[in-house]
C-alpha atoms as a PDB file:
ATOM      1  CA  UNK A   1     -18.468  16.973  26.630  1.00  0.00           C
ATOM      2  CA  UNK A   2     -15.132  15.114  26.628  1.00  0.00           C
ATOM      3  CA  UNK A   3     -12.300  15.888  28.955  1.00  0.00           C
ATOM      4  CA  UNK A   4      -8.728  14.242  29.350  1.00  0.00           C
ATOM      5  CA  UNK A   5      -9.936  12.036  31.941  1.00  0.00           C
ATOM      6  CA  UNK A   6      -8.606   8.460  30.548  1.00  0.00           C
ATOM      7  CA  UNK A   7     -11.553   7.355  32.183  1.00  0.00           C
ATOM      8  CA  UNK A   8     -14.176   9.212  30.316  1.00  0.00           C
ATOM      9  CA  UNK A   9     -16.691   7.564  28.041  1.00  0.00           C
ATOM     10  CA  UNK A  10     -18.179   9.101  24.729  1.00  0.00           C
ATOM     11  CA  UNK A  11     -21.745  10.609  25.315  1.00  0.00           C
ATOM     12  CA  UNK A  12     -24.314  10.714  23.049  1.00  0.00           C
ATOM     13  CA  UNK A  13     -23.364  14.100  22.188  1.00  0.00           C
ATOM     14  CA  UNK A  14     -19.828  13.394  20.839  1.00  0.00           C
ATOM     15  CA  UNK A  15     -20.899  10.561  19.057  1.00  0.00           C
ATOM     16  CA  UNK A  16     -23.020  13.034  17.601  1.00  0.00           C
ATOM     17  CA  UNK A  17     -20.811  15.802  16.906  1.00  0.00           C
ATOM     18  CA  UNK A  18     -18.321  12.652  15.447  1.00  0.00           C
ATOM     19  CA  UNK A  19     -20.947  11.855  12.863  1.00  0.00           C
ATOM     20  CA  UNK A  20     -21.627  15.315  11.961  1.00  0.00           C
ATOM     21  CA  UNK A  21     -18.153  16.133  11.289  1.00  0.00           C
ATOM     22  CA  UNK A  22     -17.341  12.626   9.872  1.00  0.00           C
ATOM     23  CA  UNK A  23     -20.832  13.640   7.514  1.00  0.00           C
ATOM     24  CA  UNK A  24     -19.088  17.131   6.470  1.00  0.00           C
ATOM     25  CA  UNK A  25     -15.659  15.523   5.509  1.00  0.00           C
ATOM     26  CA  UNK A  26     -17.442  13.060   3.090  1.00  0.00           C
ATOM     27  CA  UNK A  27     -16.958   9.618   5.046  1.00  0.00           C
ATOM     28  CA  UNK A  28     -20.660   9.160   5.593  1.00  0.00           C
ATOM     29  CA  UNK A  29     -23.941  10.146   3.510  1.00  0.00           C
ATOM     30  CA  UNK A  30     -25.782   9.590  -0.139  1.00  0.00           C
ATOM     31  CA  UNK A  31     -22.499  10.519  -1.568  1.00  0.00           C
ATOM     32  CA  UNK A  32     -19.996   9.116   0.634  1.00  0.00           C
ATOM     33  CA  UNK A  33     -16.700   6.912  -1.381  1.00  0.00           C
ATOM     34  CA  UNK A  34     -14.589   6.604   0.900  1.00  0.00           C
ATOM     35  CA  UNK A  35     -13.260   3.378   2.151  1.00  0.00           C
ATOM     36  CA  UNK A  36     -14.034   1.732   5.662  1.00  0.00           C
ATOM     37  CA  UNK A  37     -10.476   1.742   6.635  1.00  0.00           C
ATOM     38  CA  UNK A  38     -10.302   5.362   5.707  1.00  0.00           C
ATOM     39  CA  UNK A  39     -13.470   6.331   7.803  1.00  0.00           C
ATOM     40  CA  UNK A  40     -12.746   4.169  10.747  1.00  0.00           C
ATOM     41  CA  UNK A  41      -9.390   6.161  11.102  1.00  0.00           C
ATOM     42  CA  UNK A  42     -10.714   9.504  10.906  1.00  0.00           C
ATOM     43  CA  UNK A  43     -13.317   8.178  13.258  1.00  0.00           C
ATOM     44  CA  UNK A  44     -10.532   7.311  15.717  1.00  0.00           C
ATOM     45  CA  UNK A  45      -8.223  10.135  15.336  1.00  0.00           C
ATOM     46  CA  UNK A  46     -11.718  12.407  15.859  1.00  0.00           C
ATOM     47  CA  UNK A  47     -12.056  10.100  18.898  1.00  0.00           C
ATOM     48  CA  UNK A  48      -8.416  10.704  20.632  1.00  0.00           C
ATOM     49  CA  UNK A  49      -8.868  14.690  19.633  1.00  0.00           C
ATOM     50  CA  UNK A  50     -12.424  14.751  21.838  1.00  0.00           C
ATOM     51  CA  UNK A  51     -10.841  12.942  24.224  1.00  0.00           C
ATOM     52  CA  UNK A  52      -7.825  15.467  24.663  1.00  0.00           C
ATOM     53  CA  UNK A  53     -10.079  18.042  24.771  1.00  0.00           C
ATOM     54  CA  UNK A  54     -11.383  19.579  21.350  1.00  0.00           C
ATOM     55  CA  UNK A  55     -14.666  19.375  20.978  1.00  0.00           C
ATOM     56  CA  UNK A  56     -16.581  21.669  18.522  1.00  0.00           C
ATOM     57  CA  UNK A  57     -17.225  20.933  15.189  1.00  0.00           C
ATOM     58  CA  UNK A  58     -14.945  23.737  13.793  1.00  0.00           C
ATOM     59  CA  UNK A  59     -12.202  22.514  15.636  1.00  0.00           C
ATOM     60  CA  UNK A  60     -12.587  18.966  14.617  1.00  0.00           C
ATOM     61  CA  UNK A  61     -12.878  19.927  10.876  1.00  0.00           C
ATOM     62  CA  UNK A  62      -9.599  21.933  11.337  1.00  0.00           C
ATOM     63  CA  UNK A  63      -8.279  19.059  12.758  1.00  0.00           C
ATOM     64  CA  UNK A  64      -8.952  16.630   9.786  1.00  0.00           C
ATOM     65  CA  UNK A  65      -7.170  19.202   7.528  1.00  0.00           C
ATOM     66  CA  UNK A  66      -4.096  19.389   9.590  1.00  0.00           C
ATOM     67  CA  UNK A  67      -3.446  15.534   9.566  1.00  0.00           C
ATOM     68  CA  UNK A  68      -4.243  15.610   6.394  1.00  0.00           C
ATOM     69  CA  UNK A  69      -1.583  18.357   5.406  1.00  0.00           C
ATOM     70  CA  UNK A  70       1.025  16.217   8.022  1.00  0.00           C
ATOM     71  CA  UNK A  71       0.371  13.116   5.939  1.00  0.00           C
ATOM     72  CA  UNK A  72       1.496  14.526   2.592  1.00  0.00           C
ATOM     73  CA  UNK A  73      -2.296  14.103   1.820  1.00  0.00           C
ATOM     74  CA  UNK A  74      -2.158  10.416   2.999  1.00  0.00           C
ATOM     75  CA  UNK A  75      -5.189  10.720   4.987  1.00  0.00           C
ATOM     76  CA  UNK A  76      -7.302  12.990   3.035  1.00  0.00           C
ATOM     77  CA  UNK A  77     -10.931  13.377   3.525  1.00  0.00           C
ATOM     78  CA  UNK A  78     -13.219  12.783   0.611  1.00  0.00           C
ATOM     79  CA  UNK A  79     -14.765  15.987   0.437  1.00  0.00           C
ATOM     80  CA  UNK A  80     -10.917  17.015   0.342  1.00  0.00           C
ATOM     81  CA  UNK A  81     -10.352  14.654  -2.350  1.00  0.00           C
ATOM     82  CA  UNK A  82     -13.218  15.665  -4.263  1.00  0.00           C
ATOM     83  CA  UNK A  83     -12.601  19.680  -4.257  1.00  0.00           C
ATOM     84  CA  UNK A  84      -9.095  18.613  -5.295  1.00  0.00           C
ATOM     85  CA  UNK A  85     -10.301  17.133  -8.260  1.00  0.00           C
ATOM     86  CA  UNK A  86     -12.406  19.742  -8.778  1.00  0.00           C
ATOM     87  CA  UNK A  87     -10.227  22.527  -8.592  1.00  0.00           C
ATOM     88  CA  UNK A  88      -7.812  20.391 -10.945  1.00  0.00           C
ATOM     89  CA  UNK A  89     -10.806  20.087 -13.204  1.00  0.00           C
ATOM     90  CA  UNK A  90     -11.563  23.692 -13.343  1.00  0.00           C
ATOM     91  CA  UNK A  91      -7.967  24.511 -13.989  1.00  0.00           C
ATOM     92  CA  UNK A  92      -7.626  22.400 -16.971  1.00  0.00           C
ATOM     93  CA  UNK A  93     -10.836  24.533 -18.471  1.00  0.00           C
ATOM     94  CA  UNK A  94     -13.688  22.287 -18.070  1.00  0.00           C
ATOM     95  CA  UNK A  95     -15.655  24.631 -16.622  1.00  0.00           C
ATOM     96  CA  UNK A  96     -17.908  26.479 -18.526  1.00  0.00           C
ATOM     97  CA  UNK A  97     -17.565  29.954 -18.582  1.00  0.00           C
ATOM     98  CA  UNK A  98     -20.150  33.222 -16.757  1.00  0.00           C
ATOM     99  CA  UNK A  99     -19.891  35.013 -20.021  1.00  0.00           C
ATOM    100  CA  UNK A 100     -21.231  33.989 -23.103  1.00  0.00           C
ATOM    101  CA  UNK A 101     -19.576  34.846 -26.602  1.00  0.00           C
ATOM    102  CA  UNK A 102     -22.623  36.815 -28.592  1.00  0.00           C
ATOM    103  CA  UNK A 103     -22.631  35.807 -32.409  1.00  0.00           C
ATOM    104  CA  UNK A 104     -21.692  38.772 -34.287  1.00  0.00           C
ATOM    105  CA  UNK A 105     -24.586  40.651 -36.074  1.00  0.00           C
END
């Protein structure tokens, strides 16, 4: 995997493991919105992070979050964006409710 070595090259495998986690956040797939700018600076910020060293998915995630939560939400991910607006949604009562009111007999 990657090391700090300024002279190291991305393998197959971190490109790999960049996709996957790029894939989770909500930058790429069938439901992917977000913006090329957007995904090709996650993409290099998950770049410079393999590069110093971190290099598991979990880690990477974590890391996404945490510039993220630096930015103010500047650079949120989509699938950050989208349980946001979720959450919001839920709040306000558009989600339907487990238990159902019987009609009186």
């Amino acid at each position: 995997m990657s090391s700090s070595n300024p002279e190291h090259y991305l393998d197959s495998d971190d490109l790999s493991l960049l996709f996957e986690v790029l894939t989770v956040a909500g930058f790429y797939g069938t439901t992917a919105t977000a913006d090329p700018a957007g995904r090709l600076a996650a993409a290099r910020f998950l770049m410079t992070a393999l590069e110093s060293g971190i290099d598991t998915s979990a880690t990477l995630a974590a890391a996404l979050v945490e510039r993220a939560d630096a930015s103010n939400g500047e650079h949120q991910t989509p699938a950050q964006l989208k349980a946001e607006a979720i959450d919001r949604w839920d709040d306000e009562g558009g989600a339907v409710s487990d238990v159902v009111a019987k009609p009186a007999a």
